[in-house]
C-alpha atoms as a PDB file:
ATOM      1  CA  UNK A   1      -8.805  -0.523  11.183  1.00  0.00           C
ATOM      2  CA  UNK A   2      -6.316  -1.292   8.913  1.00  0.00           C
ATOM      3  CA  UNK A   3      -2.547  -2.349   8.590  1.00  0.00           C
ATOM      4  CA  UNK A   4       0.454   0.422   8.714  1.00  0.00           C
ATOM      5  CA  UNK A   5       1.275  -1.024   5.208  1.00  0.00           C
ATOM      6  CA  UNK A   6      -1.668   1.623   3.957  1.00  0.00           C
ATOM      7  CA  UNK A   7       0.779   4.605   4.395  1.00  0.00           C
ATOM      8  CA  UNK A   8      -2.138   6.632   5.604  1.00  0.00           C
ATOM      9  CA  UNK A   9      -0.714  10.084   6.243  1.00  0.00           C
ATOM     10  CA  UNK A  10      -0.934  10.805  10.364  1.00  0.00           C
ATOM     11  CA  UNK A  11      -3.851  14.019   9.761  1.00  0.00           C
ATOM     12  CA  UNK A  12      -6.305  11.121   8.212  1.00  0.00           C
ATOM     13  CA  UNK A  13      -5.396   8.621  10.568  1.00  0.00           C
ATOM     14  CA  UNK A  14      -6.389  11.211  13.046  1.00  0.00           C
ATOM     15  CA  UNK A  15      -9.932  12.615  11.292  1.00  0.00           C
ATOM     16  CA  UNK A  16     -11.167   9.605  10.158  1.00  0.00           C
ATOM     17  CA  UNK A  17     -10.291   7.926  13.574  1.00  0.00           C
ATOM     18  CA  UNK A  18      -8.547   4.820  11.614  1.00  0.00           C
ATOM     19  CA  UNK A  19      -6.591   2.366  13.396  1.00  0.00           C
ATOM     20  CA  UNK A  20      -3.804   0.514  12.171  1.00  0.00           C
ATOM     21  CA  UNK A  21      -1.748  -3.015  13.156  1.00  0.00           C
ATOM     22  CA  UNK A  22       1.912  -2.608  12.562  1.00  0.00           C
ATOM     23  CA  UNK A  23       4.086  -4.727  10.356  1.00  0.00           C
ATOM     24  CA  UNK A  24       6.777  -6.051  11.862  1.00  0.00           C
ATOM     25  CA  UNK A  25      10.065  -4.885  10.723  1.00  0.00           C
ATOM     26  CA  UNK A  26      13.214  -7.243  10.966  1.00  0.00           C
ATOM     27  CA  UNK A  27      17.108  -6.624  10.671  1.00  0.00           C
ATOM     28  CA  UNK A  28      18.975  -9.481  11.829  1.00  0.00           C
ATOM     29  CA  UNK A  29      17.588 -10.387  15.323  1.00  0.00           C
ATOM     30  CA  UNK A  30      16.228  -6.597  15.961  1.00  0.00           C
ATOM     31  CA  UNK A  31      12.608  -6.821  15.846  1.00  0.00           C
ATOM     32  CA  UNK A  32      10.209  -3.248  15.154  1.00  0.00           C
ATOM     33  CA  UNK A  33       6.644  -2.407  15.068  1.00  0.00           C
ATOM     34  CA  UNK A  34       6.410  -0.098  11.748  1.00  0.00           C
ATOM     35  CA  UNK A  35       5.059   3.309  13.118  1.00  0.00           C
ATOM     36  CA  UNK A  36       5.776   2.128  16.970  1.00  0.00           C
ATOM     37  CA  UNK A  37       8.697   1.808  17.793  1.00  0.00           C
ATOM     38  CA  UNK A  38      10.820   2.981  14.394  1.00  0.00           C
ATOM     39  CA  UNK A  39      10.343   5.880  12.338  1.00  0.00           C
ATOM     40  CA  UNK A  40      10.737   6.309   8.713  1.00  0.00           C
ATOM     41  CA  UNK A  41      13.864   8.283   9.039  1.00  0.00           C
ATOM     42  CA  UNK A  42      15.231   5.524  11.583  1.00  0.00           C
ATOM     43  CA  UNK A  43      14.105   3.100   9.377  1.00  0.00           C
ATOM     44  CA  UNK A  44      16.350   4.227   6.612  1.00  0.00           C
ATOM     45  CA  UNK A  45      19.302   4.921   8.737  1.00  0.00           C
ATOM     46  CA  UNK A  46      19.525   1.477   9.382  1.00  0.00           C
ATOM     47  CA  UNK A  47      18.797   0.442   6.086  1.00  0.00           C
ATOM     48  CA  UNK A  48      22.075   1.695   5.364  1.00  0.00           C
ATOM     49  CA  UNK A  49      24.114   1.007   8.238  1.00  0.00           C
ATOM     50  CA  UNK A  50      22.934  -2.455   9.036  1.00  0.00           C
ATOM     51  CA  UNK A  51      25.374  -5.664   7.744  1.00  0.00           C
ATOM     52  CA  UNK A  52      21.484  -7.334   7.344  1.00  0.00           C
ATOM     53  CA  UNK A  53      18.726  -6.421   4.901  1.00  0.00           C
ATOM     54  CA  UNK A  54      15.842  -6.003   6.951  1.00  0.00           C
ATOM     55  CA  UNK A  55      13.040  -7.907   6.537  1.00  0.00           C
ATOM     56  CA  UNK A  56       9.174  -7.710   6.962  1.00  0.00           C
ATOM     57  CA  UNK A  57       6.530 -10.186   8.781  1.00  0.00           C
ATOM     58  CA  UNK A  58       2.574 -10.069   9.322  1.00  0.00           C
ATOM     59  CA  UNK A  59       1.326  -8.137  12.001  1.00  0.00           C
ATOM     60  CA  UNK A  60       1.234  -9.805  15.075  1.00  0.00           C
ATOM     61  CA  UNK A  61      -1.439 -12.149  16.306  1.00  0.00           C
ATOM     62  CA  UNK A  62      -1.211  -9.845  19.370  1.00  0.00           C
ATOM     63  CA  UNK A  63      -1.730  -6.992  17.621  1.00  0.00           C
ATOM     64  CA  UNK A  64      -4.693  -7.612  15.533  1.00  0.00           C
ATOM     65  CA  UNK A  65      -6.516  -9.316  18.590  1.00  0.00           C
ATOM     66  CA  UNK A  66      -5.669  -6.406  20.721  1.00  0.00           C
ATOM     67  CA  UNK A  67      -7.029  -4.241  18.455  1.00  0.00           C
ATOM     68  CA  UNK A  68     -10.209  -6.032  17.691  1.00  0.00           C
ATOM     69  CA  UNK A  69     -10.744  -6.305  21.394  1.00  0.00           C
ATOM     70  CA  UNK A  70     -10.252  -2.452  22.029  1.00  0.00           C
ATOM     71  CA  UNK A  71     -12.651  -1.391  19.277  1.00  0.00           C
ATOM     72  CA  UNK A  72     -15.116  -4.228  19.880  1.00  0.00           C
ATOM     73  CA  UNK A  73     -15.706  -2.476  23.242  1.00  0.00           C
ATOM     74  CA  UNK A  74     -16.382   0.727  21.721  1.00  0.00           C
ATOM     75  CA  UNK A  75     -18.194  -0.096  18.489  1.00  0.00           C
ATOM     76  CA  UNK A  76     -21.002  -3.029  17.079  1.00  0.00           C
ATOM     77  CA  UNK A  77     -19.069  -3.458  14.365  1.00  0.00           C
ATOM     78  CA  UNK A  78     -15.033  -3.492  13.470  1.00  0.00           C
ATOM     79  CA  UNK A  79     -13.913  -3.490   9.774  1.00  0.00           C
ATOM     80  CA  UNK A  80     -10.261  -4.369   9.332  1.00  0.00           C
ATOM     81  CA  UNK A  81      -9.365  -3.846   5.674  1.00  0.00           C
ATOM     82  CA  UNK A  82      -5.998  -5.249   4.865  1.00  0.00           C
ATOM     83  CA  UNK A  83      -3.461  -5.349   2.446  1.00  0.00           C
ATOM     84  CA  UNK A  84      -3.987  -7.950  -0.645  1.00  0.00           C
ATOM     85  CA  UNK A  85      -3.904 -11.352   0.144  1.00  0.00           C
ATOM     86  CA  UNK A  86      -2.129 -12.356  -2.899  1.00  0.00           C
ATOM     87  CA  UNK A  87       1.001 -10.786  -1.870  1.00  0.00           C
ATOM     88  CA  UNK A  88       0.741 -11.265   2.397  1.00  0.00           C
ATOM     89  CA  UNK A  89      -0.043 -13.413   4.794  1.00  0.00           C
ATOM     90  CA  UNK A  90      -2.136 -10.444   6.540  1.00  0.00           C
ATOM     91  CA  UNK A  91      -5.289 -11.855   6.049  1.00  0.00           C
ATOM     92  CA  UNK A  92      -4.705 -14.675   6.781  1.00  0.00           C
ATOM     93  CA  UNK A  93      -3.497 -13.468  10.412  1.00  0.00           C
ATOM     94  CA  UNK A  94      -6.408 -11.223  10.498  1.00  0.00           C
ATOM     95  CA  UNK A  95      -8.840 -13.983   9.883  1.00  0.00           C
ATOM     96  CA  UNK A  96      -7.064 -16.100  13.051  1.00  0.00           C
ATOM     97  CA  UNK A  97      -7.307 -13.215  15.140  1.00  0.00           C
ATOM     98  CA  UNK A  98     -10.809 -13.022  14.608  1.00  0.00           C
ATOM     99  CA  UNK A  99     -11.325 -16.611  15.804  1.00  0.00           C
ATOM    100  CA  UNK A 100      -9.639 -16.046  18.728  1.00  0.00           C
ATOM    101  CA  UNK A 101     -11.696 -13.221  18.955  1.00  0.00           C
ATOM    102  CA  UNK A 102     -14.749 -14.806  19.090  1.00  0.00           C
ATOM    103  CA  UNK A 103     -13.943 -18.385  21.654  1.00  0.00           C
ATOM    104  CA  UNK A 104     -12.310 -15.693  24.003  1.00  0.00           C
ATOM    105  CA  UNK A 105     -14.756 -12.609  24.149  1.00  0.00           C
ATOM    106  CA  UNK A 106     -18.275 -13.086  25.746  1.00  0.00           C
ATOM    107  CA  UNK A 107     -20.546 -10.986  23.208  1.00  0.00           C
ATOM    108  CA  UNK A 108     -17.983 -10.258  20.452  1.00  0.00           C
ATOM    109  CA  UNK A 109     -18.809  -7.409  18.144  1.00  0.00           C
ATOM    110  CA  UNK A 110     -18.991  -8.488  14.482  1.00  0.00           C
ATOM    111  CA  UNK A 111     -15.413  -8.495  12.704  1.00  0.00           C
ATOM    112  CA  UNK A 112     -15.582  -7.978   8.826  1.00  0.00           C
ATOM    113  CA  UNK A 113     -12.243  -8.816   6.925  1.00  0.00           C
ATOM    114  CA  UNK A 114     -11.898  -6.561   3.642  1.00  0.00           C
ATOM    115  CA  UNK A 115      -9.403  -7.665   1.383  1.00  0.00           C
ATOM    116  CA  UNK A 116      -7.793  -4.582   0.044  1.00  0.00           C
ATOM    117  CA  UNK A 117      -6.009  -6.704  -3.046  1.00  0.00           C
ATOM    118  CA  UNK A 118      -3.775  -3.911  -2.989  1.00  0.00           C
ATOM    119  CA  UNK A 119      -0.850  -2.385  -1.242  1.00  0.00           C
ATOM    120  CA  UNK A 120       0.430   1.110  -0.309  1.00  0.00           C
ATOM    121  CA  UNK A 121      -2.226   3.769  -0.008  1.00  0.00           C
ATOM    122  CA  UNK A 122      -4.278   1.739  -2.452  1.00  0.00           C
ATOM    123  CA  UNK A 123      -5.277   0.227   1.053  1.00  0.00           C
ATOM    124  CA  UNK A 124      -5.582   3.904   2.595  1.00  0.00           C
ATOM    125  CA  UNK A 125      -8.123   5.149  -0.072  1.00  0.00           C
ATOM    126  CA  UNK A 126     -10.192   2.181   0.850  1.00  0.00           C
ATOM    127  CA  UNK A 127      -9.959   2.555   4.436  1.00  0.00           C
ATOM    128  CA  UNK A 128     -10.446   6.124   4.234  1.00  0.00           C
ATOM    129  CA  UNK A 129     -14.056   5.719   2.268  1.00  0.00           C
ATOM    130  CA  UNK A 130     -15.062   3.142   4.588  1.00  0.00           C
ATOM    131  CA  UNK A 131     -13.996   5.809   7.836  1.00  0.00           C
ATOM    132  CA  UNK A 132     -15.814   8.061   5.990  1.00  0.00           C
ATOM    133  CA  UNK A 133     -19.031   6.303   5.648  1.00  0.00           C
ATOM    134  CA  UNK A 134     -18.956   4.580   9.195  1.00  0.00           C
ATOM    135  CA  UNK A 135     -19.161   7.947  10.596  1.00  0.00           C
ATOM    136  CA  UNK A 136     -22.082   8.507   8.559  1.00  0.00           C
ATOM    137  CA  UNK A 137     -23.737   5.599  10.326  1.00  0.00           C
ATOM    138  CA  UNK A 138     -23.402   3.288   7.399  1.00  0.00           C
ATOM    139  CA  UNK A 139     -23.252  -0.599   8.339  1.00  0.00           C
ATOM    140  CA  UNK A 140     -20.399  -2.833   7.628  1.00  0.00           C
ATOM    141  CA  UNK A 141     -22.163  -4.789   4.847  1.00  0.00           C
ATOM    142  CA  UNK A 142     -23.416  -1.457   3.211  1.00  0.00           C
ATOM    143  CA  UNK A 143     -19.545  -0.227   3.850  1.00  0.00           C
ATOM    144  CA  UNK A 144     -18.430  -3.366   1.712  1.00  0.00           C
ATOM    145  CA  UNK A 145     -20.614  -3.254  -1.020  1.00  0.00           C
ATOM    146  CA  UNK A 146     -19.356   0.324  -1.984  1.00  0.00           C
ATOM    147  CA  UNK A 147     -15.960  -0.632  -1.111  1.00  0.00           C
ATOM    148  CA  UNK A 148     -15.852  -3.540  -4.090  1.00  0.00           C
ATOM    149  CA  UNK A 149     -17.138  -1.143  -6.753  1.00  0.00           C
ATOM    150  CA  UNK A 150     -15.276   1.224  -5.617  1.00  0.00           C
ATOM    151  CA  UNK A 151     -11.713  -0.915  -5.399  1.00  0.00           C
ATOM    152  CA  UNK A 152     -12.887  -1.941  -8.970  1.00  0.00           C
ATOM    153  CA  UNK A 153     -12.298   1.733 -10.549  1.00  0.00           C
ATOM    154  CA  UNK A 154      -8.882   2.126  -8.888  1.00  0.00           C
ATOM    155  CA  UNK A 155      -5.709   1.603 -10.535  1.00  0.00           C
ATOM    156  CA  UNK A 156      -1.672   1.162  -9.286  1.00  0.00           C
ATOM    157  CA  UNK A 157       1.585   0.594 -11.001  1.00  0.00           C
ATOM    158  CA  UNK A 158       4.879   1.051  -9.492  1.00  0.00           C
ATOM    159  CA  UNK A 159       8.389   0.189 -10.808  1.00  0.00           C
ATOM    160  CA  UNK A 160      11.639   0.098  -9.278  1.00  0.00           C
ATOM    161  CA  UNK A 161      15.075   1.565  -9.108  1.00  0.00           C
ATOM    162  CA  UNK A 162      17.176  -0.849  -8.693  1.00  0.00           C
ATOM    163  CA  UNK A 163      16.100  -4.333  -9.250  1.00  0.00           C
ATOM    164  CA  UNK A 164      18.235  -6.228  -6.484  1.00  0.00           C
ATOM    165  CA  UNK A 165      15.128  -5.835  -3.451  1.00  0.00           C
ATOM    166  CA  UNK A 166      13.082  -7.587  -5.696  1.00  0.00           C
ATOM    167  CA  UNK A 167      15.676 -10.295  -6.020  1.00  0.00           C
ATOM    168  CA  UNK A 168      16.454 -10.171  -2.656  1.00  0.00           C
ATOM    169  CA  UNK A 169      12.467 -10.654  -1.524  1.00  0.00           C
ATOM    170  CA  UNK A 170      12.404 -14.179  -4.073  1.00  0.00           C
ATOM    171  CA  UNK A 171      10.511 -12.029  -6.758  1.00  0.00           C
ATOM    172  CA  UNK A 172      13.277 -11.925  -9.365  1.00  0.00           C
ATOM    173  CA  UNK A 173      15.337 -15.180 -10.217  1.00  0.00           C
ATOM    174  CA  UNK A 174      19.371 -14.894 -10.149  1.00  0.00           C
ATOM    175  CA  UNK A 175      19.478 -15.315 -13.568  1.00  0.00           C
ATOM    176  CA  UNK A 176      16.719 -12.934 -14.560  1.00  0.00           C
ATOM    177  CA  UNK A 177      18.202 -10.459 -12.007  1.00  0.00           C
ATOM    178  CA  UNK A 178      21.809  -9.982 -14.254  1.00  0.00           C
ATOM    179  CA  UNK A 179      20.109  -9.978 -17.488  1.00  0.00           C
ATOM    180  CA  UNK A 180      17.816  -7.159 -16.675  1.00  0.00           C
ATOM    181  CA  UNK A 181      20.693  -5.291 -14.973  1.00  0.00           C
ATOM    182  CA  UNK A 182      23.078  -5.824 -17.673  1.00  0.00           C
ATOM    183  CA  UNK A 183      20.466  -4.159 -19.895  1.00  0.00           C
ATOM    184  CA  UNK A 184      19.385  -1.907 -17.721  1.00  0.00           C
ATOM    185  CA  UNK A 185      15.775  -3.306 -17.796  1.00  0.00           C
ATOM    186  CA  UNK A 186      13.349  -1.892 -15.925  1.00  0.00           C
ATOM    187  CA  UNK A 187       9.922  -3.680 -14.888  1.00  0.00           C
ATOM    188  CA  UNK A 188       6.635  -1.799 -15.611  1.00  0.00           C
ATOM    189  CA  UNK A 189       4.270  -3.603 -12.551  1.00  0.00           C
ATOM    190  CA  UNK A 190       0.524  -3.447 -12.180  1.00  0.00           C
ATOM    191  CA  UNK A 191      -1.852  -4.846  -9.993  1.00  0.00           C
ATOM    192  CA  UNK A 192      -4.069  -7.299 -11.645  1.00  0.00           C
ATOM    193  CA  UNK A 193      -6.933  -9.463  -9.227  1.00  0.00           C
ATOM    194  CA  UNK A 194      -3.997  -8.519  -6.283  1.00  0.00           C
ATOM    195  CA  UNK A 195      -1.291  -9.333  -7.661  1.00  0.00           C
ATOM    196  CA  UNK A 196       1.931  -7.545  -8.626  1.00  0.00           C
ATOM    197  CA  UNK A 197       1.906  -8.483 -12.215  1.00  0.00           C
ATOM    198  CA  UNK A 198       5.297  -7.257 -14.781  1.00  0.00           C
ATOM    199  CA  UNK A 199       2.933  -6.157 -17.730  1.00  0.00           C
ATOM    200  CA  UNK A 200       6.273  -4.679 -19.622  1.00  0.00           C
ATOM    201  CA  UNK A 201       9.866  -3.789 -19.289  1.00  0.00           C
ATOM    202  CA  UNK A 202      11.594  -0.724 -20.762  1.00  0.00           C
ATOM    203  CA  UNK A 203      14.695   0.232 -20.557  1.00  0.00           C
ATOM    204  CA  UNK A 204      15.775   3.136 -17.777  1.00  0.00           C
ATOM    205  CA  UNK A 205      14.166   4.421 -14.606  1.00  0.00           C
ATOM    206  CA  UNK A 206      12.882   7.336 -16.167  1.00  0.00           C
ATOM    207  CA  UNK A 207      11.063   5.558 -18.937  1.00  0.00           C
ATOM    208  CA  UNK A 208       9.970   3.208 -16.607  1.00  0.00           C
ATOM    209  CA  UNK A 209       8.362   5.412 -14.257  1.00  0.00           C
ATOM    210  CA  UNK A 210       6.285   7.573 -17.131  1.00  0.00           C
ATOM    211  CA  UNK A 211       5.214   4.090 -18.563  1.00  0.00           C
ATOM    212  CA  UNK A 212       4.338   3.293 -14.710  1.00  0.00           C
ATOM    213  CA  UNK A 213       1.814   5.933 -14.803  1.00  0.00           C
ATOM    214  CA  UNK A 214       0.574   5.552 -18.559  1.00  0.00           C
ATOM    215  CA  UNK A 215       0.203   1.996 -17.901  1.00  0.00           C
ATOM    216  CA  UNK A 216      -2.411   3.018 -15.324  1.00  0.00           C
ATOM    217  CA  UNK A 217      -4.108   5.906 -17.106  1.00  0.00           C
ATOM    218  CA  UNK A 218      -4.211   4.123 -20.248  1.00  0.00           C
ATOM    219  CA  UNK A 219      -6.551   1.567 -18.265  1.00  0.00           C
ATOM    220  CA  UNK A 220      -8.782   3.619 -17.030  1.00  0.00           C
ATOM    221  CA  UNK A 221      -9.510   4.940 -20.760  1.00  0.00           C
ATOM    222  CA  UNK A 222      -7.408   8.335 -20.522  1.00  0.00           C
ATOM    223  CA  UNK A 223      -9.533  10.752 -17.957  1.00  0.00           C
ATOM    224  CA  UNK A 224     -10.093  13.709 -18.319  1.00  0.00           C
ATOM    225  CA  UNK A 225     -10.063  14.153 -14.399  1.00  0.00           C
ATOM    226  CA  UNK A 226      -8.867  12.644 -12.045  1.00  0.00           C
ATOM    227  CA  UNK A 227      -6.637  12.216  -8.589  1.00  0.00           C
ATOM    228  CA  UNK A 228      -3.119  10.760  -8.656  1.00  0.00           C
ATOM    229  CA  UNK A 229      -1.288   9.725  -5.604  1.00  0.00           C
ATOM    230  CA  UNK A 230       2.331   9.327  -6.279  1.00  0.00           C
ATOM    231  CA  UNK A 231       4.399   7.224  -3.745  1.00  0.00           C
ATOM    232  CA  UNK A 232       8.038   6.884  -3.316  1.00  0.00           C
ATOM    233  CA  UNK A 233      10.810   5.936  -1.320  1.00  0.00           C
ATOM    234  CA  UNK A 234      13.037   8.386  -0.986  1.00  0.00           C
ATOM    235  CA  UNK A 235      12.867   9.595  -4.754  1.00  0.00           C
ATOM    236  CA  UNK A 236      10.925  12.505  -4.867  1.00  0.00           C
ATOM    237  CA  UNK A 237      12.797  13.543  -8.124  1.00  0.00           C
ATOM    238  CA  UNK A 238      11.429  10.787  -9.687  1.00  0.00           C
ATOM    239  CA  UNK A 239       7.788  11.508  -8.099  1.00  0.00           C
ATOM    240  CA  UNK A 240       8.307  14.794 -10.014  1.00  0.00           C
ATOM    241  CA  UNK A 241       9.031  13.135 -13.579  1.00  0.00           C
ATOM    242  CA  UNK A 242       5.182  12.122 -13.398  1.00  0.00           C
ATOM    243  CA  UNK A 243       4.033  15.768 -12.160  1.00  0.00           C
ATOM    244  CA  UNK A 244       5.850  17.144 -15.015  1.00  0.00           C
ATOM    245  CA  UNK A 245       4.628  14.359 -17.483  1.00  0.00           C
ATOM    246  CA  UNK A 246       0.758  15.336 -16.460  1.00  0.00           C
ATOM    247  CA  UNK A 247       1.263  18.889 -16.665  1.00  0.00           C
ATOM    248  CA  UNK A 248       3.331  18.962 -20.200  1.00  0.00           C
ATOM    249  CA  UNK A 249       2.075  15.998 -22.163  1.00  0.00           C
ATOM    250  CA  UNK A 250      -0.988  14.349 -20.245  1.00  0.00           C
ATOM    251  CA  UNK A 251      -2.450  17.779 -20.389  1.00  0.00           C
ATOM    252  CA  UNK A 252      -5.760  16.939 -18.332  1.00  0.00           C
ATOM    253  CA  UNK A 253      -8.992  19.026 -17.577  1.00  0.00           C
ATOM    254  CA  UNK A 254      -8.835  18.980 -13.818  1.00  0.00           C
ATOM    255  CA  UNK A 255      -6.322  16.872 -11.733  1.00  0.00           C
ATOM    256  CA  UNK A 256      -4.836  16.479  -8.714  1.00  0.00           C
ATOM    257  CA  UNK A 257      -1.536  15.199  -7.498  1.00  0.00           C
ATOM    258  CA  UNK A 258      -0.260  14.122  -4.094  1.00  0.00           C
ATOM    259  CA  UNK A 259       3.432  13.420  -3.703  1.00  0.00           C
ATOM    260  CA  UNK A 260       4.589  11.790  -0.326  1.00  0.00           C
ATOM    261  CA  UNK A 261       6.815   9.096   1.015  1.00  0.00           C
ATOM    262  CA  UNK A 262       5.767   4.762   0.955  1.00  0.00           C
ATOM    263  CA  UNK A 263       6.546   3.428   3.986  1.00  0.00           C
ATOM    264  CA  UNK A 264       8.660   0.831   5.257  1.00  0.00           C
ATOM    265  CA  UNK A 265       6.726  -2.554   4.581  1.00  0.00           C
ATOM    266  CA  UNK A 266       6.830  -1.228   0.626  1.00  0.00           C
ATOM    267  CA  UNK A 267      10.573   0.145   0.765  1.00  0.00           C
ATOM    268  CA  UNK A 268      12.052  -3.346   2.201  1.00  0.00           C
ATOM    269  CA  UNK A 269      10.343  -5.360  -0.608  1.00  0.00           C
ATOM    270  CA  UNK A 270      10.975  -2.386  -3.346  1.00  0.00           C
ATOM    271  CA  UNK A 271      13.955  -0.743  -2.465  1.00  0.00           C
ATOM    272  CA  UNK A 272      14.893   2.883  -1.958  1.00  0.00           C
ATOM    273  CA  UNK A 273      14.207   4.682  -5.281  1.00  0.00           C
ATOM    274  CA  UNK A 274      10.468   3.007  -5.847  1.00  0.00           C
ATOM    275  CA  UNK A 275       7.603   4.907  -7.256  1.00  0.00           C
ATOM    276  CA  UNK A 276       4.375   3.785  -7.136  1.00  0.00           C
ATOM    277  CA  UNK A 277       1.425   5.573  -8.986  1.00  0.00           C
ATOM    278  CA  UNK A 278      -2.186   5.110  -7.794  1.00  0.00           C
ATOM    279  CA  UNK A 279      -5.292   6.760 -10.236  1.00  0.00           C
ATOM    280  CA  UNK A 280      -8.852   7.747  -9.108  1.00  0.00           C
ATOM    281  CA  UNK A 281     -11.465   9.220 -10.934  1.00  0.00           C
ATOM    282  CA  UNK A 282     -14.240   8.497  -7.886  1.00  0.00           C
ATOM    283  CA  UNK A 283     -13.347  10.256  -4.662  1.00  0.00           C
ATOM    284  CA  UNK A 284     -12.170  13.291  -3.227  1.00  0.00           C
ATOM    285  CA  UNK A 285      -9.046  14.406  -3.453  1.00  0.00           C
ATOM    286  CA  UNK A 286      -6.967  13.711  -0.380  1.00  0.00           C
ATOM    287  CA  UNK A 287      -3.712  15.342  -0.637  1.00  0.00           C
END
């Protein structure tokens, strides 16, 4: 199991048999599970309509216990990999949950918490790997193990279109707000130990979103192959500035590229326009 904030696509969710604990999505007093009870689409059509910027909140207590519950009747074993506890409360929920779990459930089945320490489908590769090897009859602790090598060799850096979200979420003082729009400043974000760490800032949303992706490649010492996973929120013509940057300058031996939509826990923090790049040189391609 893991939370919607993975942005698994629906055919994974559905092969792998993966589970997932919705965020909660706020505008105003209007409360919504993400992937429940509001789409994407709906999602974005009142993004634009509503007089209040929506908001986001961990899943609920209700949520993650129900869930344990379900699959600790079906399973030994549940392993709930969430998004990075730097950046949500998640875990934290997660890890109450799993109390609650255990005083309230006569023969509980062991819970494991795996923190992601990333967002977006940073989670979903993770959770997909771990699907992949529980159906393989792997245990949870032998699941882990891979899991934090394998988390190790990923890499993710995203930047944004238009930096008033990030003001909005209390990332981005007032005053550093207006001087980067003034200059039209963009930030160049990585995650570093789970956090969303501004390693540069370059002026224009194009430059900023090749950097995005060089910022990543260049850490992983320029590969030769690899898997990229571009994510976006309703920019695909951005998404396509990195395709076209591969193909004509990066130049690789074998790649991969998978273009496809964030979804809403990412787009209320980022704001429409956001790309996020994720790199892997390990795994299969899932596109």
């Amino acid at each position: 199991m893991t939370d919607s904030a993975a942005d698994i696509p629906l055919k994974y969710l559905k092969e792998y048999d993966i589970r997932t604990v919705p965020t909660v999505i706020r505008f105003g007093d209007e409360i919504f599970y993400e992937n429940i009870d509001i789409n994407l689409d709906q999602f974005y059509e009142k993004f634009y309509s509503s007089e209040t910027y929506p908001q986001t909140a961990n899943p609920t207590l209700h949520h993650q216990f129900s869930l344990y519950e379900e699959l600790g009747k079906q399973a030994k074993e549940v392993l709930n990999i969430v998004i990075s506890s730097a950046i949500s409360g998640s875990h934290n929920t997660a890890q109450i949950a799993h109390r609650n779990y255990n005083k309230r459930i006569e023969n509980p089945s062991d819970i494991h918490i795996y923190d992601s320490m990333f967002a977006t489908f940073g989670i979903g590769i993770l959770a997909i790997k771990a699907a992949e090897m529980a159906k393989e009859g792997h245990k949870a602790t032998e699941i882990v193990s891979v899991l934090d090598d394998f988390r190790s060799s990923l890499q993710i850096g995203f930047t944004v279109e238009d930096l008033k979200y990030l003001h909005r979420g209390g990332r981005l003082s007032l005053s550093k707000y207006w001087v980067a729009k003034i200059a039209d400043m963009k930030p160049v974000i990585n995650f570093i130990d789970g956090k969303m760490e501004v390693i540069k800032t370059v002026r224009g949303h194009t430059n900023a979103v090749i950097e995005s992706f060089n910022s990543v490649y260049d850490k992983m010492g320029k590969p030769s192959k690899f898997n990229a996973y571009v994510m976006h929120a309703r920019n695909e013509e951005s998404a396509q500035l990195v395709k076209e940057h591969i193909e004509n300058v990066i130049q690789p031996e074998d790649w991969n590229i998978s273009i496809r939509e964030v979804g809403m826990t990412i787009a209320t923090h980022a704001g429409p326009g956001c790309i996020g790049i994720c790199i892997d040189t390990n795994y299969k391609f899932l596109g």
